[in-house]
C-alpha atoms as a PDB file:
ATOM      1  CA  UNK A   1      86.644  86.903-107.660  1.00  0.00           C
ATOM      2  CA  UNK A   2      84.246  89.826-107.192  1.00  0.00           C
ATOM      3  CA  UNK A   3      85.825  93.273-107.453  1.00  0.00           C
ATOM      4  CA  UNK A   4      85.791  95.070-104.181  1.00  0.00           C
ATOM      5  CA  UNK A   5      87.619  98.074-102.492  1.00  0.00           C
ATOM      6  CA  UNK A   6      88.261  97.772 -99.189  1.00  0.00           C
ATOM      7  CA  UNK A   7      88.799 101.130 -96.928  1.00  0.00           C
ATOM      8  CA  UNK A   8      90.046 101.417 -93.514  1.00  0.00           C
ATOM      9  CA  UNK A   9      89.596 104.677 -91.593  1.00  0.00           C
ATOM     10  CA  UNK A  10      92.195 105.473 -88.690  1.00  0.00           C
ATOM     11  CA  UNK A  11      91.181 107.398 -85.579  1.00  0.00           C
ATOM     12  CA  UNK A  12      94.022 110.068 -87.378  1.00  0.00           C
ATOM     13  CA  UNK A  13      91.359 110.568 -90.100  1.00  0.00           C
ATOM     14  CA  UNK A  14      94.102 108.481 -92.665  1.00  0.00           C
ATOM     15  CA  UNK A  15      92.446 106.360 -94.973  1.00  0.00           C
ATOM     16  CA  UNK A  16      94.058 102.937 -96.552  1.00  0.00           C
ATOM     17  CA  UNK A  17      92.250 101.309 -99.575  1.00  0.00           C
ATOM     18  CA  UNK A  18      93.007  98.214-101.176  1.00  0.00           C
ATOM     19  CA  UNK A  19      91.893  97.270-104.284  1.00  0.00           C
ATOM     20  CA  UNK A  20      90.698  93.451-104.758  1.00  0.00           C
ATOM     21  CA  UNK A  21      89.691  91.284-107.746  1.00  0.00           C
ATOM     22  CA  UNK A  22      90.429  94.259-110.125  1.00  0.00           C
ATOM     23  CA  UNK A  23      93.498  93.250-112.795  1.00  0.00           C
ATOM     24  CA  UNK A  24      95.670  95.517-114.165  1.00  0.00           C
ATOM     25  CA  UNK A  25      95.571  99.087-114.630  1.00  0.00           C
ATOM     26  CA  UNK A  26      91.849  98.941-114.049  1.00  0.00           C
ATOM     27  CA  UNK A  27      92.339  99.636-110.115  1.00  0.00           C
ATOM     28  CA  UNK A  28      93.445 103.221-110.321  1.00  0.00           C
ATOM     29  CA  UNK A  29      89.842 103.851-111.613  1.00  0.00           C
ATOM     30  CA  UNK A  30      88.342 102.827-108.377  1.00  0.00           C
ATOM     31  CA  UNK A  31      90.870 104.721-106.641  1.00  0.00           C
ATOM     32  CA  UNK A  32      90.496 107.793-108.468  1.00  0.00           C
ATOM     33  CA  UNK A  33      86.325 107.243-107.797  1.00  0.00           C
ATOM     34  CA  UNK A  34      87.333 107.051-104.242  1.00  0.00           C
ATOM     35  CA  UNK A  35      89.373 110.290-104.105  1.00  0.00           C
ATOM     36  CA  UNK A  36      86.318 112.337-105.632  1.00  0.00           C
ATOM     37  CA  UNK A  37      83.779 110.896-103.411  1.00  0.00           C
ATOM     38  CA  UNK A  38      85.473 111.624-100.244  1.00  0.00           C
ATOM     39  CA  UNK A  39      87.305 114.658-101.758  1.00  0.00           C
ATOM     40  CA  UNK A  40      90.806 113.367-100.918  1.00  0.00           C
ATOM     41  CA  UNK A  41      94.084 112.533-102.860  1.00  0.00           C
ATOM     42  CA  UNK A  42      96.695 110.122-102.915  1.00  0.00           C
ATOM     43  CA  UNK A  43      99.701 110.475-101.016  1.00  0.00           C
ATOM     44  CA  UNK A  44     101.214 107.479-101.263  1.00  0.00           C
ATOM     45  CA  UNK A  45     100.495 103.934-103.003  1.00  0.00           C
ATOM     46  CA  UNK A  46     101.968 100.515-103.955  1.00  0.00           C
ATOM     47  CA  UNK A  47     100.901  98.068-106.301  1.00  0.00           C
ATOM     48  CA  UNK A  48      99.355  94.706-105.702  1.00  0.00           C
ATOM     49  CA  UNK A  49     100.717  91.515-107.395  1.00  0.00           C
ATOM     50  CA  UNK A  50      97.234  91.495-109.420  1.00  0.00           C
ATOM     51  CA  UNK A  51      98.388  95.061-110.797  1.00  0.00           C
ATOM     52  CA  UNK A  52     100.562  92.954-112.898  1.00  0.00           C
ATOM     53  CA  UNK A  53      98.211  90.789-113.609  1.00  0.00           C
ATOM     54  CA  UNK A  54      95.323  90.957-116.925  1.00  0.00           C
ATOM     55  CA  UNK A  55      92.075  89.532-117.352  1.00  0.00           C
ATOM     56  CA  UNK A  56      92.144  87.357-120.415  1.00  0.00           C
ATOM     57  CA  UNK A  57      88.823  86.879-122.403  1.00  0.00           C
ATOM     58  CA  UNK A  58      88.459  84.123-125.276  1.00  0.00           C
ATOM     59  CA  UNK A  59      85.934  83.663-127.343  1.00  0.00           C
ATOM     60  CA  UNK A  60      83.669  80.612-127.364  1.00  0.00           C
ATOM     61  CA  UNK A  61      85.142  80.592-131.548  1.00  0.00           C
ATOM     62  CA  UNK A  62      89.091  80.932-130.541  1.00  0.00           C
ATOM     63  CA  UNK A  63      88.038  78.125-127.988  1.00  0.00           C
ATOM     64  CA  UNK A  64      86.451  76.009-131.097  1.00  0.00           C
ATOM     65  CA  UNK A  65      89.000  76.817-133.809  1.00  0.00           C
ATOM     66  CA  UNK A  66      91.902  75.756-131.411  1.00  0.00           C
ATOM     67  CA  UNK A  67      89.969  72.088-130.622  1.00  0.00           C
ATOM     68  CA  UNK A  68      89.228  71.700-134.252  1.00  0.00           C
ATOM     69  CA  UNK A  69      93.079  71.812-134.706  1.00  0.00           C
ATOM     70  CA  UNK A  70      93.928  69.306-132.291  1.00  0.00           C
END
């Protein structure tokens, strides 16, 4: 999935941003990017179910070692 942020804007001035496609702890980054572009902070948050989640990168040699083993 590509990583995206997406922002709403209510007619109270409020803004809402959701993080998508970005595992783990990576999202606050793009959070904290937000809040210095448009010069705001966080007052409240909740995490999404792919806060808990982590990108998981094998090698193409872990792939081969674990077939030769078979």
């Amino acid at each position: 999935m590509e990583k995206r942020v997406r922002i709403e804007i209510g007619i109270d001035g409020k803004i809402k941003a959701e993080t998508l496609g970005i595992k783990g702890k990576k999202c606050l980054e793009f959070i904290q990017i937000l809040e210095q572009m448009l010069d705001a902070e966080t007052i409240d948050s909740e995490y999404t179910s792919e806060y808990l989640e982590t990108n998981v990168n094998i090698s193409e040699t872990v792939i081969q070692k674990l077939k030769e083993e078979r």
